[in-house]
N, C-alpha and C. Protein backbone atom coordinates (compact mmCIF):
# COMPACT_ATOMS: atom_id res chain seq x y z
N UNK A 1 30.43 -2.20 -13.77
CA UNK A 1 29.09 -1.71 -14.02
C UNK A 1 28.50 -1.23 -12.70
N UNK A 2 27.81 -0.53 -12.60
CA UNK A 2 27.25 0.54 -11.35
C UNK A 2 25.85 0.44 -11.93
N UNK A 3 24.96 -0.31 -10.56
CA UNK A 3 23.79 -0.13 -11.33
C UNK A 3 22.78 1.13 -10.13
N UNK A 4 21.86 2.28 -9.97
CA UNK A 4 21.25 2.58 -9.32
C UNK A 4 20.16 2.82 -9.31
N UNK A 5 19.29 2.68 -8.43
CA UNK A 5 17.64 2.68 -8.45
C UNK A 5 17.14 4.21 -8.15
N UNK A 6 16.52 5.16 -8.55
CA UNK A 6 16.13 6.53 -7.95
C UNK A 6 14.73 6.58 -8.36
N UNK A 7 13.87 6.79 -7.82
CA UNK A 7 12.45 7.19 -8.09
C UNK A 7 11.82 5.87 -9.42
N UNK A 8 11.98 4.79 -8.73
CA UNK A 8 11.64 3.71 -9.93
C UNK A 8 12.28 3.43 -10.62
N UNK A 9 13.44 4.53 -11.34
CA UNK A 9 14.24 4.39 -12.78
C UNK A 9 15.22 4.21 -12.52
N UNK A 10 15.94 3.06 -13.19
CA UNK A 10 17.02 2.47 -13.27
C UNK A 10 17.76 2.70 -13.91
N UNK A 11 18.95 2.87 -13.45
CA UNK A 11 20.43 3.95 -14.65
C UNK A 11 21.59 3.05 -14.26
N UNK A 12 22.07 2.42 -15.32
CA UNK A 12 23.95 1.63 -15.29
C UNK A 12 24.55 2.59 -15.83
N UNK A 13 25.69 2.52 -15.19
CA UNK A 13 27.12 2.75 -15.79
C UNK A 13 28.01 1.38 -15.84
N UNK A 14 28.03 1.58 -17.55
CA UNK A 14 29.22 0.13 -18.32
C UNK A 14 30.26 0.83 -18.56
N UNK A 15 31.54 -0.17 -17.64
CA UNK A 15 33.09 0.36 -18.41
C UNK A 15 32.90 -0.15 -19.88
N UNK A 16 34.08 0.24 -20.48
CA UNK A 16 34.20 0.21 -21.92
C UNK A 16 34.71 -1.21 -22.28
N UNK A 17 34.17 -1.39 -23.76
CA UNK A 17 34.13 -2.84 -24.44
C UNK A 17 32.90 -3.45 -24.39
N UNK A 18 33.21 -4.13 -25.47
CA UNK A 18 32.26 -4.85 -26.27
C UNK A 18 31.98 -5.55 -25.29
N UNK A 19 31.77 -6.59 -24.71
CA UNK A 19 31.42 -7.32 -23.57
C UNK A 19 30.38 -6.93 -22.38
N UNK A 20 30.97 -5.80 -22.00
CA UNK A 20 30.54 -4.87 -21.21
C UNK A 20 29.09 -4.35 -21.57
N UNK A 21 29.19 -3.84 -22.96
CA UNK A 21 27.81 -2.71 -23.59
C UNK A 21 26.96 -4.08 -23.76
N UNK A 22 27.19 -5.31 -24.84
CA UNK A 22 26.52 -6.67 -24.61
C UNK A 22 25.46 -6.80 -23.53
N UNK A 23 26.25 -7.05 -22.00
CA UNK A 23 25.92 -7.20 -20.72
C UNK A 23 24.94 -6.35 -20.33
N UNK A 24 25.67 -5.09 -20.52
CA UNK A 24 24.22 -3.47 -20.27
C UNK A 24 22.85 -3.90 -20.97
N UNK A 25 23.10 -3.37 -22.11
CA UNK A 25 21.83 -4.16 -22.72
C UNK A 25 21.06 -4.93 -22.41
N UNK A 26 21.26 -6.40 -22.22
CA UNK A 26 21.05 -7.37 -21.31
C UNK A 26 20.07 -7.29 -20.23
N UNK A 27 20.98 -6.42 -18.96
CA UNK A 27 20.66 -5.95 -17.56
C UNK A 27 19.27 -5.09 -18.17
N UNK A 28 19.14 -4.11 -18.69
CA UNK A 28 18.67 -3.28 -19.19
C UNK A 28 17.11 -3.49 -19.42
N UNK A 29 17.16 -4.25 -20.75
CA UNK A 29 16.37 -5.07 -21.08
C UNK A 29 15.54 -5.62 -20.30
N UNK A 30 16.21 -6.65 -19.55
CA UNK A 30 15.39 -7.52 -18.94
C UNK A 30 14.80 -6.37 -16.95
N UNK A 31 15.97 -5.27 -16.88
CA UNK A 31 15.10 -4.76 -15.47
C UNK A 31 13.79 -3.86 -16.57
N UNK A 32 13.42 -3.52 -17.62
CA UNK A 32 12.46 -3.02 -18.26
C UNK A 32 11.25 -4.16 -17.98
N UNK A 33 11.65 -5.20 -18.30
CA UNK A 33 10.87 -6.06 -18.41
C UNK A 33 10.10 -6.45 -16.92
N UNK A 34 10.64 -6.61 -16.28
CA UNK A 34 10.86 -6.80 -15.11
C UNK A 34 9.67 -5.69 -14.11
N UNK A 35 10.17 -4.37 -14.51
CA UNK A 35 9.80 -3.57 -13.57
C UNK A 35 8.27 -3.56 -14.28
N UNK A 36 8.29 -3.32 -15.64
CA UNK A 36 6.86 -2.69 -16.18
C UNK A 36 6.03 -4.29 -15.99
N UNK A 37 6.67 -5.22 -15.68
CA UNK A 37 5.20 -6.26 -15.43
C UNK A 37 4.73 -6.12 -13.71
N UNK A 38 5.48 -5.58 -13.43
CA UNK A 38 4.74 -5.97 -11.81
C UNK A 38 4.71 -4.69 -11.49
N UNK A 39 3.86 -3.56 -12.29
CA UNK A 39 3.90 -2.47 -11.98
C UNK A 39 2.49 -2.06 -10.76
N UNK A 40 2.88 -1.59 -9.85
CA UNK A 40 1.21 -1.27 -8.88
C UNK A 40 0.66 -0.52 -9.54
N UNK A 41 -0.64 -0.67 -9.07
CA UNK A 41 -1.61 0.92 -9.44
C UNK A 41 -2.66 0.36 -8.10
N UNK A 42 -2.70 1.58 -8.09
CA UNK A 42 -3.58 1.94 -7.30
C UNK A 42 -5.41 1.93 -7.46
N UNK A 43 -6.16 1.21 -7.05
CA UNK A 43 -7.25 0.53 -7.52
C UNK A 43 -8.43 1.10 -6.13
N UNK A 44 -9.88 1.55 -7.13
CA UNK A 44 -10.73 1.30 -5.62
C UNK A 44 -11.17 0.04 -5.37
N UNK A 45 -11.26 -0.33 -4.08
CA UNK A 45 -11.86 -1.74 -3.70
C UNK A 45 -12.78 -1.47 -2.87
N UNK A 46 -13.87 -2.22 -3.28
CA UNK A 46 -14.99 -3.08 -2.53
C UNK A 46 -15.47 -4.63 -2.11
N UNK A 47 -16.06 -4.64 -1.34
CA UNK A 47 -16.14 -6.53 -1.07
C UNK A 47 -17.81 -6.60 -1.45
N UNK A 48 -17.52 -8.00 -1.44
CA UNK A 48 -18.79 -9.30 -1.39
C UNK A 48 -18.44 -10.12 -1.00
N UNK A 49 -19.82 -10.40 -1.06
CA UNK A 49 -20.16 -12.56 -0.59
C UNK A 49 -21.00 -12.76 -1.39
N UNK A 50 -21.42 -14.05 -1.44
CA UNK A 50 -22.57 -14.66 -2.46
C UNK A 50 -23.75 -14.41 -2.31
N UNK A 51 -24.01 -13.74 -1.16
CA UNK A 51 -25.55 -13.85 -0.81
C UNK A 51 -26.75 -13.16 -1.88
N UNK A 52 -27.40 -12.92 -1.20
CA UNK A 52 -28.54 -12.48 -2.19
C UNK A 52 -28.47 -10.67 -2.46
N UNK A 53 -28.06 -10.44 -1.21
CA UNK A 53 -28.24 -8.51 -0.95
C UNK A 53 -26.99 -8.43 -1.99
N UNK A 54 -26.01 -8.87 -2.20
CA UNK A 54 -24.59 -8.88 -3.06
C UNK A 54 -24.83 -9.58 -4.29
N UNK A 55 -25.08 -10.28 -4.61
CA UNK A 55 -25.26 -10.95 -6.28
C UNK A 55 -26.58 -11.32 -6.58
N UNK A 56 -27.49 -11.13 -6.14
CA UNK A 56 -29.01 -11.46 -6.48
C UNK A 56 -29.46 -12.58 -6.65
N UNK A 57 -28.63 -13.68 -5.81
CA UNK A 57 -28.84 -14.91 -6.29
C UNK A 57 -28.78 -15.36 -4.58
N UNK A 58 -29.90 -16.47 -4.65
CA UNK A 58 -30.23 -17.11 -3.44
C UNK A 58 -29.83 -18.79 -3.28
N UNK A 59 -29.66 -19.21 -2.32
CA UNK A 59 -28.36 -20.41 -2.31
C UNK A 59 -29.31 -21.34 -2.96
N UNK A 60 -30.70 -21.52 -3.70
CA UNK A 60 -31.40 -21.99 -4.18
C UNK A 60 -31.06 -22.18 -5.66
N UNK A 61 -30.70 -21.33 -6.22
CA UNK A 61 -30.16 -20.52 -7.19
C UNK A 61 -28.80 -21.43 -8.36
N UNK A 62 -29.33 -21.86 -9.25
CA UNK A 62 -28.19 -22.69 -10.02
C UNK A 62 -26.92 -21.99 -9.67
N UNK A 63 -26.70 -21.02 -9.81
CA UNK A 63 -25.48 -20.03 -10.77
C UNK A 63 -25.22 -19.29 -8.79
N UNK A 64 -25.81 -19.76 -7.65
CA UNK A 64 -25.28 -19.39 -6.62
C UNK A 64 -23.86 -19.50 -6.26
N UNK A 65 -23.06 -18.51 -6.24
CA UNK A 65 -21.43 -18.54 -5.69
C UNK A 65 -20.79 -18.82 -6.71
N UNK A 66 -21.00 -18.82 -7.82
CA UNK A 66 -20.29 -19.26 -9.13
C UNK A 66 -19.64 -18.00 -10.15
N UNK A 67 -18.92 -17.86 -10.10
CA UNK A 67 -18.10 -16.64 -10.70
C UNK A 67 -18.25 -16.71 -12.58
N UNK A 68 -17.85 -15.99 -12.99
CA UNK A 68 -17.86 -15.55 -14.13
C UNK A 68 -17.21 -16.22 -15.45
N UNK A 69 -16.13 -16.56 -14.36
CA UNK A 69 -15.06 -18.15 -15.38
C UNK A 69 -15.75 -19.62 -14.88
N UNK A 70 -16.50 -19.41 -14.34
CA UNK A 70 -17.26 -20.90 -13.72
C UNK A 70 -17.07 -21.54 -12.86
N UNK A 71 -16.20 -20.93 -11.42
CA UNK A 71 -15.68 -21.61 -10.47
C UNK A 71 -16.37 -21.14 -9.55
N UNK A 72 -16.22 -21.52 -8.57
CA UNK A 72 -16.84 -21.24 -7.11
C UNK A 72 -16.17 -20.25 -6.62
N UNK A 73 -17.15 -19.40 -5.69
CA UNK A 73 -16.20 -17.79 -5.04
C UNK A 73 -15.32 -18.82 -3.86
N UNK A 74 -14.36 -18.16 -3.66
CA UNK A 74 -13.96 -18.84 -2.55
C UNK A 74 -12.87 -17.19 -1.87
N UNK A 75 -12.38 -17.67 -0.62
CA UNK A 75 -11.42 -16.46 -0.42
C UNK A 75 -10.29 -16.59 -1.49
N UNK A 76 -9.44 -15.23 -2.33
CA UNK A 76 -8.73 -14.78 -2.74
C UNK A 76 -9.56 -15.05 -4.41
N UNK A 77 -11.36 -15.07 -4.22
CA UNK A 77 -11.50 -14.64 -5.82
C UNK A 77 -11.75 -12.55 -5.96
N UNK A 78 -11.45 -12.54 -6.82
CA UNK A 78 -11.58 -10.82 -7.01
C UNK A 78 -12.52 -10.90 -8.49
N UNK A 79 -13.46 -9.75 -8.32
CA UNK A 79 -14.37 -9.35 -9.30
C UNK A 79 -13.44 -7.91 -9.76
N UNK A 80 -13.63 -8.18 -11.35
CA UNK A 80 -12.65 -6.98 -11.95
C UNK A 80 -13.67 -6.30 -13.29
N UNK A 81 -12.94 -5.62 -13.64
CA UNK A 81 -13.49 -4.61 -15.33
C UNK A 81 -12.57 -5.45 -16.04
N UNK A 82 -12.75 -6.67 -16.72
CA UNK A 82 -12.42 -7.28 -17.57
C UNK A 82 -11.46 -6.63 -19.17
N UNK A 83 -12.27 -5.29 -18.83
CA UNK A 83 -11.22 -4.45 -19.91
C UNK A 83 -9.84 -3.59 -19.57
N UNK A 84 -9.89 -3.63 -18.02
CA UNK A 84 -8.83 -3.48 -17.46
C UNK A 84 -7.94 -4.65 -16.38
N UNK A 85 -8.10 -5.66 -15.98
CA UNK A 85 -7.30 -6.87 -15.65
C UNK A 85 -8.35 -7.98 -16.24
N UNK A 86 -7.64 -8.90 -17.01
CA UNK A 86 -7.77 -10.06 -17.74
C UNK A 86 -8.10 -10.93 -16.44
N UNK A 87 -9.44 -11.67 -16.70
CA UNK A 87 -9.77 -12.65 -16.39
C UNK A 87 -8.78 -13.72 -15.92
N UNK A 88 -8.69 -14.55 -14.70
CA UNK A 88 -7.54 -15.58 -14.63
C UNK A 88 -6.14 -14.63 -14.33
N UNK A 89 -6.22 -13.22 -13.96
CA UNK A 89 -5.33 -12.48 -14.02
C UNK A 89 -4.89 -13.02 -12.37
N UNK A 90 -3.22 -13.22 -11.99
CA UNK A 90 -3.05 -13.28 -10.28
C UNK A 90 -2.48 -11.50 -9.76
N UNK A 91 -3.09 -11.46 -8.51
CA UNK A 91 -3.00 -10.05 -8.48
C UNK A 91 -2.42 -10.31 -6.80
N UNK A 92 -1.64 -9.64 -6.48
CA UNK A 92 -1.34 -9.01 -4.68
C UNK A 92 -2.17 -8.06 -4.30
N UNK A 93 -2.48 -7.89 -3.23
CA UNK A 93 -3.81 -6.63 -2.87
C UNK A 93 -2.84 -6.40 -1.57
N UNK A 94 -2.67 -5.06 -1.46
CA UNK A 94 -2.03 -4.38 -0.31
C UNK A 94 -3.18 -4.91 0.87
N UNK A 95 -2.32 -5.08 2.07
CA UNK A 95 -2.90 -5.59 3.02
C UNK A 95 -3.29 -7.33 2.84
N UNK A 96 -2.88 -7.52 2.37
CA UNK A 96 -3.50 -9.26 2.29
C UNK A 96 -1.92 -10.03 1.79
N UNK A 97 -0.41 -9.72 2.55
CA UNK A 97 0.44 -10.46 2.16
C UNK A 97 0.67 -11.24 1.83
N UNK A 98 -0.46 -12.82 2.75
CA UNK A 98 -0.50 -14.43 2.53
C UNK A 98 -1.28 -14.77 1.37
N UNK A 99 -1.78 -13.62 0.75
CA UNK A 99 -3.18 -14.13 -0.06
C UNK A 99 -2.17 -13.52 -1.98
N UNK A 100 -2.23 -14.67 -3.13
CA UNK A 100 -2.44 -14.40 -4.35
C UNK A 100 -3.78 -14.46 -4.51
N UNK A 101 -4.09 -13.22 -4.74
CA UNK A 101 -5.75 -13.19 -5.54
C UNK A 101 -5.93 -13.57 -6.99
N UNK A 102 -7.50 -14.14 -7.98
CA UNK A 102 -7.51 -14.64 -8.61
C UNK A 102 -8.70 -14.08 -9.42
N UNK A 103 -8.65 -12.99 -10.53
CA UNK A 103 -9.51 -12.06 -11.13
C UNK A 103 -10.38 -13.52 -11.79
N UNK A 104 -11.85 -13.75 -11.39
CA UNK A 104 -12.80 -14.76 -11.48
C UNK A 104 -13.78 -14.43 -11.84
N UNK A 105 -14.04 -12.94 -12.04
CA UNK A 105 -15.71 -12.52 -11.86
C UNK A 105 -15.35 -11.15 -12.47
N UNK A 106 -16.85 -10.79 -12.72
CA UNK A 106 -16.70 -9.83 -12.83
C UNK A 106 -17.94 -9.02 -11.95
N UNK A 107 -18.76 -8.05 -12.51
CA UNK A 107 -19.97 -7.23 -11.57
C UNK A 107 -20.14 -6.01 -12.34
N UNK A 108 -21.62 -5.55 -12.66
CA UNK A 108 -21.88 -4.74 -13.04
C UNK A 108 -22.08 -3.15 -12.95
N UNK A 109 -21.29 -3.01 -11.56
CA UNK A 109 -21.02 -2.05 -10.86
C UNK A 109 -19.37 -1.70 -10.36
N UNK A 110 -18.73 -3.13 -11.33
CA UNK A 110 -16.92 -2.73 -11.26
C UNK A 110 -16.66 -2.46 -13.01
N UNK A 111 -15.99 -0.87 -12.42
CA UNK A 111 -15.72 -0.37 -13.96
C UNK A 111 -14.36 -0.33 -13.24
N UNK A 112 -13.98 0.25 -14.26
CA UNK A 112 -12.33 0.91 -14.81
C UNK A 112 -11.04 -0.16 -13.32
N UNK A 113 -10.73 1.31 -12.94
CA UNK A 113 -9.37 0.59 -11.70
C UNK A 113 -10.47 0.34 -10.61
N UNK A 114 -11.41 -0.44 -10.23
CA UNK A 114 -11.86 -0.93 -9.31
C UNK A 114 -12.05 -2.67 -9.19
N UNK A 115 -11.73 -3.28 -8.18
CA UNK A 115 -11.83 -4.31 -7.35
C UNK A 115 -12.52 -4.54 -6.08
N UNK A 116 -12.86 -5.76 -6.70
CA UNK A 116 -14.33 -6.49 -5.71
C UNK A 116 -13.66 -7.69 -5.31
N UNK A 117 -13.69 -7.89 -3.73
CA UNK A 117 -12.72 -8.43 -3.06
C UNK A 117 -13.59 -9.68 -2.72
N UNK A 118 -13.47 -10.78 -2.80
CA UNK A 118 -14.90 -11.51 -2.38
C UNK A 118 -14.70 -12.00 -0.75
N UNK A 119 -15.76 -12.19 0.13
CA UNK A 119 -15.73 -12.15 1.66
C UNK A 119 -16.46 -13.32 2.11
N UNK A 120 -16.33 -14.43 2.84
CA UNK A 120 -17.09 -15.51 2.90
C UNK A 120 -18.32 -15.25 3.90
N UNK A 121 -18.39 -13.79 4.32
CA UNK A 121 -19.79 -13.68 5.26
C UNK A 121 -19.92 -12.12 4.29
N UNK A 122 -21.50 -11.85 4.81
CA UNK A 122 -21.97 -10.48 4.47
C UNK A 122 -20.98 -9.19 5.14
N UNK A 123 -21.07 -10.06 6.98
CA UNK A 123 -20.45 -8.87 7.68
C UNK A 123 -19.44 -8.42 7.31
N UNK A 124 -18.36 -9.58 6.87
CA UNK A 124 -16.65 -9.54 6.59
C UNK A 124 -16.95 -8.50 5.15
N UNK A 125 -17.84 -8.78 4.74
CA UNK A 125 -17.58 -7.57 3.09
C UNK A 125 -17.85 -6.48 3.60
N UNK A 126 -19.28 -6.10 4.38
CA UNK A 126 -19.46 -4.84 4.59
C UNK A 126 -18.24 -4.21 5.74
N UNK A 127 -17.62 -5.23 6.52
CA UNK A 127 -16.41 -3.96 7.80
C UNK A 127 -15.33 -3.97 6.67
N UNK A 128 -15.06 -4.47 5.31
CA UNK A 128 -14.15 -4.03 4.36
C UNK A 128 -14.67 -2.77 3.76
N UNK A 129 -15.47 -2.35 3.80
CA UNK A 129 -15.93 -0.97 3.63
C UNK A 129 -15.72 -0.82 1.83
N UNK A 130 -15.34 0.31 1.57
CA UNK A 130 -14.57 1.13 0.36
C UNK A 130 -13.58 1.78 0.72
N UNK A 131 -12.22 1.85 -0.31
CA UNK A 131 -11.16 1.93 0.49
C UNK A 131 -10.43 1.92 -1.13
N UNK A 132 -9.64 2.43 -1.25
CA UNK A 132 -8.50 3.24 -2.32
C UNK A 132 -7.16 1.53 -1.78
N UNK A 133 -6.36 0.85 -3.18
CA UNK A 133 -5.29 0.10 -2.16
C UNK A 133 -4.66 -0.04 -3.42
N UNK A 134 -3.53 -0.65 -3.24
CA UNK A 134 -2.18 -0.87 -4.00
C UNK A 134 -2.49 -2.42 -5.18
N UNK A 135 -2.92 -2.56 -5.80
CA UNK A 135 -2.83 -4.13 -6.51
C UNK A 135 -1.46 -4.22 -7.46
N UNK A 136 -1.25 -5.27 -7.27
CA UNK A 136 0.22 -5.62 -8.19
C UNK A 136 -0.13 -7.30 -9.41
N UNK A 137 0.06 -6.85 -10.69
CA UNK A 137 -0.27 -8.08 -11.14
C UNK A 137 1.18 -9.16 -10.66
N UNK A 138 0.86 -10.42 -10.67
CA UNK A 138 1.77 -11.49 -10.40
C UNK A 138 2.34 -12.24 -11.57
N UNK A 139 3.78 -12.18 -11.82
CA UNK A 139 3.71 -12.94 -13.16
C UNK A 139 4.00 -14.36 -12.75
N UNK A 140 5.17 -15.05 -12.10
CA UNK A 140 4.70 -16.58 -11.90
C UNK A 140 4.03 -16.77 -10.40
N UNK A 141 3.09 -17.26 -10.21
CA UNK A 141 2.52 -17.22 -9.13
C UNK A 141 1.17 -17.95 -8.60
């Protein structure tokens, strides 16, 4: 069997017999599976922090730093469009190798392919600027 990778797509060559075509299949199958779950796309991102200028809520504030599934922001929570990554979703964010991120929130100003990166100071969100990046969902992780 000869397996090769070209532009994403994956092509075998199976010698002949039953055994063999079995096996293809198999391989097949499961690199489908494989490739289309951890597929990138390309996402805009923006940051926050909890403060008040970013979520309207002051550390006075019941619902201060508290995300959308009910947990606390912490580093590696991400605010998403819930109709495009599922809540509790684990995601990789280009540039952040050490970090699995954790779709927690959401925001009324993240639609479609955009991500809201959360930042434990004001400054750290605003020098993250806006910025175009790679997200990858995580399947065990």
């Amino acid at each position: 069997m000869k397996i090769s990778v070209k532009n994403r797509v994956v092509s075998l060559r199976f010698p002949t017999g039953l055994l063999s075509v079995y096996f293809g299949i198999f391989v097949f199958v499961a690199s489908l599976i494989f490739a289309g779950s951890l597929k990138a796309e390309v996402f805009k991102a923006t940051a926050y922090c909890s403060c008040v200028k970013c979520c309207d809520k002051d550390p006075s504030d019941k619902w201060y730093g508290i995300t959308a599934t009910g947990k606390k922001a912490r580093w590696g929570t991400v605010a998403v469009d819930k109709r495009v990554v599922k809540l509790g979703s684990k995601l990789r964010i280009e540039g952040f190798p050490n970090t699995v991120f954790r779709a927690e929130d959401v925001g009324g100003a993240v639609k479609g392919k955009h991500i809201d990166v959360w930042f434990p100071s004001h400054e750290d969100a605003i020098k993250f600027g806006v910025r175009k990046i790679v997200v990858q969902r995580v399947i065990n992780g």
